[in-house]
PDB file of N, CA and C in Angstrom:
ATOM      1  N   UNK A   1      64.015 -91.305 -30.686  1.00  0.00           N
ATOM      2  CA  UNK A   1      63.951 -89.882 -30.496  1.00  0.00           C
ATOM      3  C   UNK A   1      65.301 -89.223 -30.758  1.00  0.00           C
ATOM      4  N   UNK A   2      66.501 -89.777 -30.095  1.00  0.00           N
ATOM      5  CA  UNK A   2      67.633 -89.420 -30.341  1.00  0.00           C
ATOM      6  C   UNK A   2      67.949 -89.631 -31.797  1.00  0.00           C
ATOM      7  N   UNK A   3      68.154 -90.510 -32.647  1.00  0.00           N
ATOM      8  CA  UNK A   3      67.966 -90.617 -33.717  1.00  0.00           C
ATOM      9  C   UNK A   3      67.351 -89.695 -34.809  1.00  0.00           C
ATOM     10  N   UNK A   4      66.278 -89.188 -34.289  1.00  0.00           N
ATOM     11  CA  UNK A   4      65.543 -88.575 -34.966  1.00  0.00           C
ATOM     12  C   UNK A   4      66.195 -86.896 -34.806  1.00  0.00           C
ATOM     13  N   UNK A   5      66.208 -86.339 -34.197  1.00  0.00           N
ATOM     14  CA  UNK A   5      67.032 -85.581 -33.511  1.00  0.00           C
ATOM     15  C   UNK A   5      68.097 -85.336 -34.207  1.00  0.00           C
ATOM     16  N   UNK A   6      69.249 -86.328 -34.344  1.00  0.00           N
ATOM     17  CA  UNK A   6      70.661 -86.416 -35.172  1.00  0.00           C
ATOM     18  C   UNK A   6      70.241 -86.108 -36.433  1.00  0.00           C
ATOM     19  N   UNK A   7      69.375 -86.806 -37.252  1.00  0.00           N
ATOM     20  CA  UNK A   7      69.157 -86.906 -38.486  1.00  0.00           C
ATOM     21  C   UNK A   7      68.764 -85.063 -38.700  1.00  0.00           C
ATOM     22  N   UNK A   8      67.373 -84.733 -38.088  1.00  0.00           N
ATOM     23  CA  UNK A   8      67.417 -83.272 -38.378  1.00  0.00           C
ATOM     24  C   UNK A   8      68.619 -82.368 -38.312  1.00  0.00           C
ATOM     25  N   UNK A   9      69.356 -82.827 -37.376  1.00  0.00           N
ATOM     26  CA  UNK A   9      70.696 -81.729 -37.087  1.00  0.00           C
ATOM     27  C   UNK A   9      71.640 -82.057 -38.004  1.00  0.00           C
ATOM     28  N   UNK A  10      72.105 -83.193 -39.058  1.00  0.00           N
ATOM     29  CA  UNK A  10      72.570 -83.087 -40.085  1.00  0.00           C
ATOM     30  C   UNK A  10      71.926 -82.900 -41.089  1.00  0.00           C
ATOM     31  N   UNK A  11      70.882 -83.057 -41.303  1.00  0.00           N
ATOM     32  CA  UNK A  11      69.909 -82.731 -42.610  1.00  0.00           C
ATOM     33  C   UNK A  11      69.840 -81.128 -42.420  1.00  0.00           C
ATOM     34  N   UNK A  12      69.800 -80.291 -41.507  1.00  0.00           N
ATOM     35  CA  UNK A  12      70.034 -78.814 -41.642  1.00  0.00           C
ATOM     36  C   UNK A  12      71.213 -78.447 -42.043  1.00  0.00           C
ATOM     37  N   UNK A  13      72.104 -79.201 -41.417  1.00  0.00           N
ATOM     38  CA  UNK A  13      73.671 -78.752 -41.692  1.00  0.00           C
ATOM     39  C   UNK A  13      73.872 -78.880 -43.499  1.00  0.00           C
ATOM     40  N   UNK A  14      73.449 -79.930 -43.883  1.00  0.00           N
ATOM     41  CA  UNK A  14      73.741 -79.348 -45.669  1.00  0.00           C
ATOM     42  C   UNK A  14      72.670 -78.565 -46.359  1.00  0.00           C
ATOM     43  N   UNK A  15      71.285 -78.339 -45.971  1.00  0.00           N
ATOM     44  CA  UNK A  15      70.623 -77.695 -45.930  1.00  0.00           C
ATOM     45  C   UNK A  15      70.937 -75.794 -46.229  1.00  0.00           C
ATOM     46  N   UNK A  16      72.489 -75.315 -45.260  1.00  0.00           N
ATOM     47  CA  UNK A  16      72.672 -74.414 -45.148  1.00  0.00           C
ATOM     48  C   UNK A  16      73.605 -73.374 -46.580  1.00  0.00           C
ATOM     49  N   UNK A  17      73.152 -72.447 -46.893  1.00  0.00           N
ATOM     50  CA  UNK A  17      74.349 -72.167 -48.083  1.00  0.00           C
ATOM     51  C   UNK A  17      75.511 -71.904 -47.670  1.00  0.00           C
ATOM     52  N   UNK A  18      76.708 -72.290 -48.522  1.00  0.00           N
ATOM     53  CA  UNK A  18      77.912 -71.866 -48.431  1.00  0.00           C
ATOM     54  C   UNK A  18      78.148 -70.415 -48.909  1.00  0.00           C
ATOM     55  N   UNK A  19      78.875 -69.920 -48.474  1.00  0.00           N
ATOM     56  CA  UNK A  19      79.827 -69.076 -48.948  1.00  0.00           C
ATOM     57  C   UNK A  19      80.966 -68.917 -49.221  1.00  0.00           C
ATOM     58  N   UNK A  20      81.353 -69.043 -50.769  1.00  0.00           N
ATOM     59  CA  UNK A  20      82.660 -68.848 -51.089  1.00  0.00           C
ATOM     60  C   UNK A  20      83.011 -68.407 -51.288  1.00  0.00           C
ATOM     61  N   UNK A  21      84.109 -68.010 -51.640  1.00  0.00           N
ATOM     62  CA  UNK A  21      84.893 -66.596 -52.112  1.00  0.00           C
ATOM     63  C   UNK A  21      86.118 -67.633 -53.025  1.00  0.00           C
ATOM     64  N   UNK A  22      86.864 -66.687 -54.434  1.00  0.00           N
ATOM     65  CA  UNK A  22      87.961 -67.523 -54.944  1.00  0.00           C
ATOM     66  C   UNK A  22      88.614 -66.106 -55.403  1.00  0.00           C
ATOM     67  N   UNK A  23      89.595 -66.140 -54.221  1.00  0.00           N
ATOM     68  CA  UNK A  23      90.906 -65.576 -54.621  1.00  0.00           C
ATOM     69  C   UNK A  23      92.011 -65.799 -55.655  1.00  0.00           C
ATOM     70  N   UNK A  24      92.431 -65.110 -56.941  1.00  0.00           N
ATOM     71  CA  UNK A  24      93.370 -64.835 -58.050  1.00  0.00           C
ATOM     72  C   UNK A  24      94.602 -64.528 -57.364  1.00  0.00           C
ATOM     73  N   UNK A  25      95.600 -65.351 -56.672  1.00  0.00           N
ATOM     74  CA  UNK A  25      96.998 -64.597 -56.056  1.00  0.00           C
ATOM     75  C   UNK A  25      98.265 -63.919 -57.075  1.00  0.00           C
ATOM     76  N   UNK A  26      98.854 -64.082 -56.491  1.00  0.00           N
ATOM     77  CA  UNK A  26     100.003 -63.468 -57.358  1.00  0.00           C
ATOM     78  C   UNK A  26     100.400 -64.275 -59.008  1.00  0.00           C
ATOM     79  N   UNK A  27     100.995 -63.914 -59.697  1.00  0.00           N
ATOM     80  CA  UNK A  27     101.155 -64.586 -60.950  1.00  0.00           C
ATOM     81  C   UNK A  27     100.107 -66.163 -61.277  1.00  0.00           C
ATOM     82  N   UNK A  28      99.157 -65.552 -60.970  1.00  0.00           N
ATOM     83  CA  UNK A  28      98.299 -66.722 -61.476  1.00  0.00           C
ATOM     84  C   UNK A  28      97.805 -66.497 -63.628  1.00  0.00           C
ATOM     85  N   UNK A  29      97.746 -67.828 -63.917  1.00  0.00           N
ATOM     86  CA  UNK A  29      97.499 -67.585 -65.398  1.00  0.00           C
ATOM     87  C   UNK A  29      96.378 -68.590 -65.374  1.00  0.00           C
ATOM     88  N   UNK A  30      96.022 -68.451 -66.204  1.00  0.00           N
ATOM     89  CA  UNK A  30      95.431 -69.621 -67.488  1.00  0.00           C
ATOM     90  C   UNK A  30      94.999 -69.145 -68.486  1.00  0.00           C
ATOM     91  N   UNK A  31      95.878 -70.113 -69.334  1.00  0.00           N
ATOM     92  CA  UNK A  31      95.980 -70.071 -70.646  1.00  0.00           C
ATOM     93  C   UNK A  31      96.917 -69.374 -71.171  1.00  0.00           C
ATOM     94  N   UNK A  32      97.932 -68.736 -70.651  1.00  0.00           N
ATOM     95  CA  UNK A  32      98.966 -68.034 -70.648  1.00  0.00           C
ATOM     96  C   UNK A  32      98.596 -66.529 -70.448  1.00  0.00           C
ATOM     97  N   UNK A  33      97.458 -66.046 -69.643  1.00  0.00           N
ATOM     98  CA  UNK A  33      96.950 -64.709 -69.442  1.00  0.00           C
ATOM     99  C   UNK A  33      97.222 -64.302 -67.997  1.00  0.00           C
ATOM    100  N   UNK A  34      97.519 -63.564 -67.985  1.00  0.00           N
ATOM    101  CA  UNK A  34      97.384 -63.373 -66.359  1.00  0.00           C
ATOM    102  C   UNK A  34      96.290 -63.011 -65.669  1.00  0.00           C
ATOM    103  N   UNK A  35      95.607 -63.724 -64.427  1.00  0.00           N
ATOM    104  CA  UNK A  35      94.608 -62.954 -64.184  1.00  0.00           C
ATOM    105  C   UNK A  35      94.429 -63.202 -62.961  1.00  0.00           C
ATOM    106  N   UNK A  36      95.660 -62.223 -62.181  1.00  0.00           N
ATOM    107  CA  UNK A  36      96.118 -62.248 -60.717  1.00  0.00           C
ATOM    108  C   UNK A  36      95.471 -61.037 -60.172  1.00  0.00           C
ATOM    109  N   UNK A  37      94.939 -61.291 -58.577  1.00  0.00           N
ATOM    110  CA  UNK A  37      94.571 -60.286 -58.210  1.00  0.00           C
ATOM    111  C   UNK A  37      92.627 -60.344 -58.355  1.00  0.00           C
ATOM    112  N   UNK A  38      92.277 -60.963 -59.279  1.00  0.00           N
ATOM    113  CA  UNK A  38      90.655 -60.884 -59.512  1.00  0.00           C
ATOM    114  C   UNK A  38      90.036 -62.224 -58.217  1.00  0.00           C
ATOM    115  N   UNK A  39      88.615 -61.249 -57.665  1.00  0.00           N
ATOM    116  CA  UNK A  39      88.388 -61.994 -56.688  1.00  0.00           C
ATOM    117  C   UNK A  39      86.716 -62.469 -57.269  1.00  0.00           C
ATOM    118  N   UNK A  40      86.235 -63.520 -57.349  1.00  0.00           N
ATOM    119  CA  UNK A  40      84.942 -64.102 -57.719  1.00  0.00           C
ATOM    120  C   UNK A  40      83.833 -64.464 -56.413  1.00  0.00           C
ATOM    121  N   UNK A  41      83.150 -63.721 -56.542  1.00  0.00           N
ATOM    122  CA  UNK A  41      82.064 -64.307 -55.064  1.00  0.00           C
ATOM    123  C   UNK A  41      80.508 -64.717 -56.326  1.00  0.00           C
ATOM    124  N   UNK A  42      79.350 -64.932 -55.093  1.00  0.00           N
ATOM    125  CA  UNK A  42      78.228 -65.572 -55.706  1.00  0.00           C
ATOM    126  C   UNK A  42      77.529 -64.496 -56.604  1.00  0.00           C
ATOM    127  N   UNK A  43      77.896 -63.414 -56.369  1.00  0.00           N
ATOM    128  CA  UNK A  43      77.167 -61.893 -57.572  1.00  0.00           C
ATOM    129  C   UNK A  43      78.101 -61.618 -58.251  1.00  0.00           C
ATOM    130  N   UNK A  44      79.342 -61.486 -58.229  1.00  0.00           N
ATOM    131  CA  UNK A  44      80.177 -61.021 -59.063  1.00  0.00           C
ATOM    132  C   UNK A  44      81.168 -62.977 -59.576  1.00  0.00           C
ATOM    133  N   UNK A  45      80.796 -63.128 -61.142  1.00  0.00           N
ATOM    134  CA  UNK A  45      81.174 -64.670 -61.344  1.00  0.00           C
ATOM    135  C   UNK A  45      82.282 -64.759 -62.304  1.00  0.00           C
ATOM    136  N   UNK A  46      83.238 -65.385 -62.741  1.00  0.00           N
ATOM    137  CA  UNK A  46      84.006 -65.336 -63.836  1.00  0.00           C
ATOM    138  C   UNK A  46      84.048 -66.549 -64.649  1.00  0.00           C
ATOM    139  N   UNK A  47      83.986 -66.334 -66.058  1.00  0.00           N
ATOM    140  CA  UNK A  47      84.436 -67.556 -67.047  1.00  0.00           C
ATOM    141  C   UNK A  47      84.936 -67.472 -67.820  1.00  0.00           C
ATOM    142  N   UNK A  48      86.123 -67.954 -67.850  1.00  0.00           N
ATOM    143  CA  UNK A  48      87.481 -67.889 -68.846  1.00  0.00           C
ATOM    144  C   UNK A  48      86.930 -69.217 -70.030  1.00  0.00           C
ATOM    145  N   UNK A  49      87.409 -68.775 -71.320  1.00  0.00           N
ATOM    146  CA  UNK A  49      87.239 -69.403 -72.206  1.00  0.00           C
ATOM    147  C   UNK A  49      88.592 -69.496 -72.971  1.00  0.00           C
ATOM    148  N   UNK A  50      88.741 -70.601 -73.336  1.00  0.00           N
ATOM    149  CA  UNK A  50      90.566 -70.839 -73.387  1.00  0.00           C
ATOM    150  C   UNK A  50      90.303 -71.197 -74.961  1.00  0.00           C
ATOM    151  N   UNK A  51      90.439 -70.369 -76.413  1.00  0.00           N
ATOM    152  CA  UNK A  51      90.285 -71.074 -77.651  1.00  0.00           C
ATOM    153  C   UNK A  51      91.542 -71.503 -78.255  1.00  0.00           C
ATOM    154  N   UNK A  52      92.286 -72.182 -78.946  1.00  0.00           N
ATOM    155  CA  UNK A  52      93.409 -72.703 -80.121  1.00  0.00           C
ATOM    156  C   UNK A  52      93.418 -71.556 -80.860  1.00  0.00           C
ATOM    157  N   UNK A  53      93.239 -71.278 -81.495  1.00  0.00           N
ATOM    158  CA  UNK A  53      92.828 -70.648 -82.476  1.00  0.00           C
ATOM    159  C   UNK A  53      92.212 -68.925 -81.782  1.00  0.00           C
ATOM    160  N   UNK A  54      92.688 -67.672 -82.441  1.00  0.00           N
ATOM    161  CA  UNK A  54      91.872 -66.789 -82.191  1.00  0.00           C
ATOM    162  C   UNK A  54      90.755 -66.623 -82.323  1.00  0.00           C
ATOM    163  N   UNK A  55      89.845 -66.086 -80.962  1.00  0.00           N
ATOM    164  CA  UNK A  55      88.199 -66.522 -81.039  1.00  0.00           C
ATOM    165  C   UNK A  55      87.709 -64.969 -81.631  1.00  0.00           C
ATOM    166  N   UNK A  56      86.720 -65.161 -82.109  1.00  0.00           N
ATOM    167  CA  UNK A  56      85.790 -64.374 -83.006  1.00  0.00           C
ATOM    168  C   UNK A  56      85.600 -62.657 -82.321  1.00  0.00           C
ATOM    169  N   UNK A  57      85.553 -63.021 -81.089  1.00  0.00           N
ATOM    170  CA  UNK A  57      85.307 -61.871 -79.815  1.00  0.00           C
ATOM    171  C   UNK A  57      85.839 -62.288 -78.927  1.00  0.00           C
ATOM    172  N   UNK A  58      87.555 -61.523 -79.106  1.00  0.00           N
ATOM    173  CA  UNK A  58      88.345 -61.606 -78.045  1.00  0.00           C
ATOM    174  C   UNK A  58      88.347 -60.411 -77.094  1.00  0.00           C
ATOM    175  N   UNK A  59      88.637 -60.914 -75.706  1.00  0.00           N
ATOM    176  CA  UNK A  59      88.721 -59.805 -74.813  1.00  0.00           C
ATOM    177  C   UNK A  59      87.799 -60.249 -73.688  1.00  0.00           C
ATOM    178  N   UNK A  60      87.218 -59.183 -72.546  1.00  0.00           N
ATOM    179  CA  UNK A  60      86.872 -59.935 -71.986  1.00  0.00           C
ATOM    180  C   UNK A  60      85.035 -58.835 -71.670  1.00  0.00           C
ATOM    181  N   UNK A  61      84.349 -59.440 -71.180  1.00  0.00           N
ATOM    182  CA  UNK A  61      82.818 -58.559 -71.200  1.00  0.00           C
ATOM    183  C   UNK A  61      82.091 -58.855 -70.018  1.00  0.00           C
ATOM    184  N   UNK A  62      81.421 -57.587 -69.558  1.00  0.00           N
ATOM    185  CA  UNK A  62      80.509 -58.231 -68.137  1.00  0.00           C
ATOM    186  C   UNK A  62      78.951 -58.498 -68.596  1.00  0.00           C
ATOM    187  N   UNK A  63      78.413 -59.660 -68.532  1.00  0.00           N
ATOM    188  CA  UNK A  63      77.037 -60.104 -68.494  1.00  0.00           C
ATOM    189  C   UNK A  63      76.178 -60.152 -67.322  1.00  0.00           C
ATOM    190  N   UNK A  64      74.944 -59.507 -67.600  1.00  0.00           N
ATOM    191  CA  UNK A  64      74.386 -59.375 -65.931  1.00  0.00           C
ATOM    192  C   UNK A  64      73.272 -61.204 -66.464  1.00  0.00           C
ATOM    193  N   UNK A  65      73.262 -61.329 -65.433  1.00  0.00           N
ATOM    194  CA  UNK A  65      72.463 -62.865 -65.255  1.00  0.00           C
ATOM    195  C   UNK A  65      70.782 -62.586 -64.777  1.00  0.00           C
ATOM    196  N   UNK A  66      70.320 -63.033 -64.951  1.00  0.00           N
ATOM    197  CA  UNK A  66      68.549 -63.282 -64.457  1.00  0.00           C
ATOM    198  C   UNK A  66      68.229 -62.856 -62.952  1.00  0.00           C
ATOM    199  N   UNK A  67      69.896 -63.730 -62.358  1.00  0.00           N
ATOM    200  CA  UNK A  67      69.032 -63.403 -60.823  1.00  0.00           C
ATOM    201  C   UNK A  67      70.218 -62.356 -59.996  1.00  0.00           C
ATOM    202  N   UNK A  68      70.490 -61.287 -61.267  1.00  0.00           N
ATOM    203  CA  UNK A  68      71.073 -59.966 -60.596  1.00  0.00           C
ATOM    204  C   UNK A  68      72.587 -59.879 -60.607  1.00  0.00           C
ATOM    205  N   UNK A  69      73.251 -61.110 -60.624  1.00  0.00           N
ATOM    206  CA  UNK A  69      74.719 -61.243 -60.267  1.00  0.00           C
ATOM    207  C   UNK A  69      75.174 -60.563 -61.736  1.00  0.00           C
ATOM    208  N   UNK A  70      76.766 -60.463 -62.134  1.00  0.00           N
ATOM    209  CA  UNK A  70      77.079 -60.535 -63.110  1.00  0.00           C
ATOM    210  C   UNK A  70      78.321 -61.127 -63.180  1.00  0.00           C
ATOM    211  N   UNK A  71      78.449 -61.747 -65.101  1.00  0.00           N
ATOM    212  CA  UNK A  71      79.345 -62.872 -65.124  1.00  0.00           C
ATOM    213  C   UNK A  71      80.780 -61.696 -65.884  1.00  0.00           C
ATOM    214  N   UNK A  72      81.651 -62.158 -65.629  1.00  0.00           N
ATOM    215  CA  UNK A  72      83.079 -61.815 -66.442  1.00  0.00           C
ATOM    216  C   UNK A  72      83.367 -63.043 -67.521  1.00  0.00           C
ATOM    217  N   UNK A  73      82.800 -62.753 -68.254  1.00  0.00           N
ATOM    218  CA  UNK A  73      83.416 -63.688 -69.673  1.00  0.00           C
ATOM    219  C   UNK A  73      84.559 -63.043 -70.495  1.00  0.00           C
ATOM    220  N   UNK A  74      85.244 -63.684 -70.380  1.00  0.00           N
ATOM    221  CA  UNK A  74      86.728 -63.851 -71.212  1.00  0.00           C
ATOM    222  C   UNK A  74      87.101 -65.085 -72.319  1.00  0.00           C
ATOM    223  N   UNK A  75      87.383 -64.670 -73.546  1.00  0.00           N
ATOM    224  CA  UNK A  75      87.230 -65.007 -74.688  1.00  0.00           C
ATOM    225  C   UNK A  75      88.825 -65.010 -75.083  1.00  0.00           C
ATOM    226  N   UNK A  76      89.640 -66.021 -74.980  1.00  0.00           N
ATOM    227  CA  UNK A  76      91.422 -65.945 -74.670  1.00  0.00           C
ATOM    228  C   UNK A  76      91.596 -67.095 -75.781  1.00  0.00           C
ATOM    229  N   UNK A  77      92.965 -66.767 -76.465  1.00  0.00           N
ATOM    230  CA  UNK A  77      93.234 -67.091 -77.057  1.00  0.00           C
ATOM    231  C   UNK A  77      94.806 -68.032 -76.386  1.00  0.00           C
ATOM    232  N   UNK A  78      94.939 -69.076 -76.446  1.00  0.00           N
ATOM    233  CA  UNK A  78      96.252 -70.007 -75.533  1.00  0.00           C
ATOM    234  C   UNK A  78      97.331 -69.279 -76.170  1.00  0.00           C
ATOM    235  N   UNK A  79      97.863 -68.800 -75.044  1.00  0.00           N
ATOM    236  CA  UNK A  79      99.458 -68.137 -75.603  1.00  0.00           C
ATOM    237  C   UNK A  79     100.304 -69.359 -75.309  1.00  0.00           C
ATOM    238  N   UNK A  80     101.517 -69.147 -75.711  1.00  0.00           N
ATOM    239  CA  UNK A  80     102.528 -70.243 -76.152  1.00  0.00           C
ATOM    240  C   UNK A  80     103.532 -70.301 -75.113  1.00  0.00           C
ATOM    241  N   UNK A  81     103.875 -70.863 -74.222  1.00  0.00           N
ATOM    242  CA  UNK A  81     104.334 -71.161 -73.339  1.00  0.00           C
ATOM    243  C   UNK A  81     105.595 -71.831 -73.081  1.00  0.00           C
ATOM    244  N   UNK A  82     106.435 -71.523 -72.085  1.00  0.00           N
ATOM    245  CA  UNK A  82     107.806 -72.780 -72.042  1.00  0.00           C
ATOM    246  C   UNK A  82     107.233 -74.334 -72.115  1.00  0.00           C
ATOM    247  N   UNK A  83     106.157 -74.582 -71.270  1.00  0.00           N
ATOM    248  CA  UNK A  83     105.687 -75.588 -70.813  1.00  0.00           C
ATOM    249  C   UNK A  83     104.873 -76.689 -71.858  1.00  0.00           C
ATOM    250  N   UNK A  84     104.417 -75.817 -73.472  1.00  0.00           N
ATOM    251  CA  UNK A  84     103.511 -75.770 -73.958  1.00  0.00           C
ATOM    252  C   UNK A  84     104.294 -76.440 -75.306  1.00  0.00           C
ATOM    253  N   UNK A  85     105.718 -75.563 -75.322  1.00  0.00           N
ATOM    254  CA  UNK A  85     106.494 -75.592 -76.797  1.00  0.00           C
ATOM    255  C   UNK A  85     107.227 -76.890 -76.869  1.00  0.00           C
TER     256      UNK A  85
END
């Protein structure tokens, strides 16, 4: 009984959704862009796309998704870096 008991009370516990949140702090980059300050939750999503080469449609665009949220796609081209050269 006890057993049984435990098992439901962890089988709910992952059961439950998370909520995350992802904070952009101060001088944050990738790809040599800055993109400090932008905050991503489960409706509002971001995806950076990092190309070599300049991509076809650079910049960045909001896409709404199926189930309401919308995505931030960014289309970046790798800038050249101390770290990089």
């Amino acid at each position: 009984m006890i057993r049984t008991a435990v098992f439901v009370i962890i089988l709910a516990g992952f059961a439950l959704p998370a909520a995350a949140e992802v904070r952009f702090g101060k001088n944050v980059r990738i790809g040599g862009h800055d993109v400090s300050n932008q905050t991503f939750t489960k409706q509002k999503r971001g995806k950076f796309i990092i190309h070599e080469t300049q991509p076809k449609n650079a910049g960045c665009v909001l896409r709404r998704n199926g189930d309401g949220s919308t995505t931030k796609v960014c289309n970046l081209k790798r800038k050249k870096t101390k770290e990089t050269r």
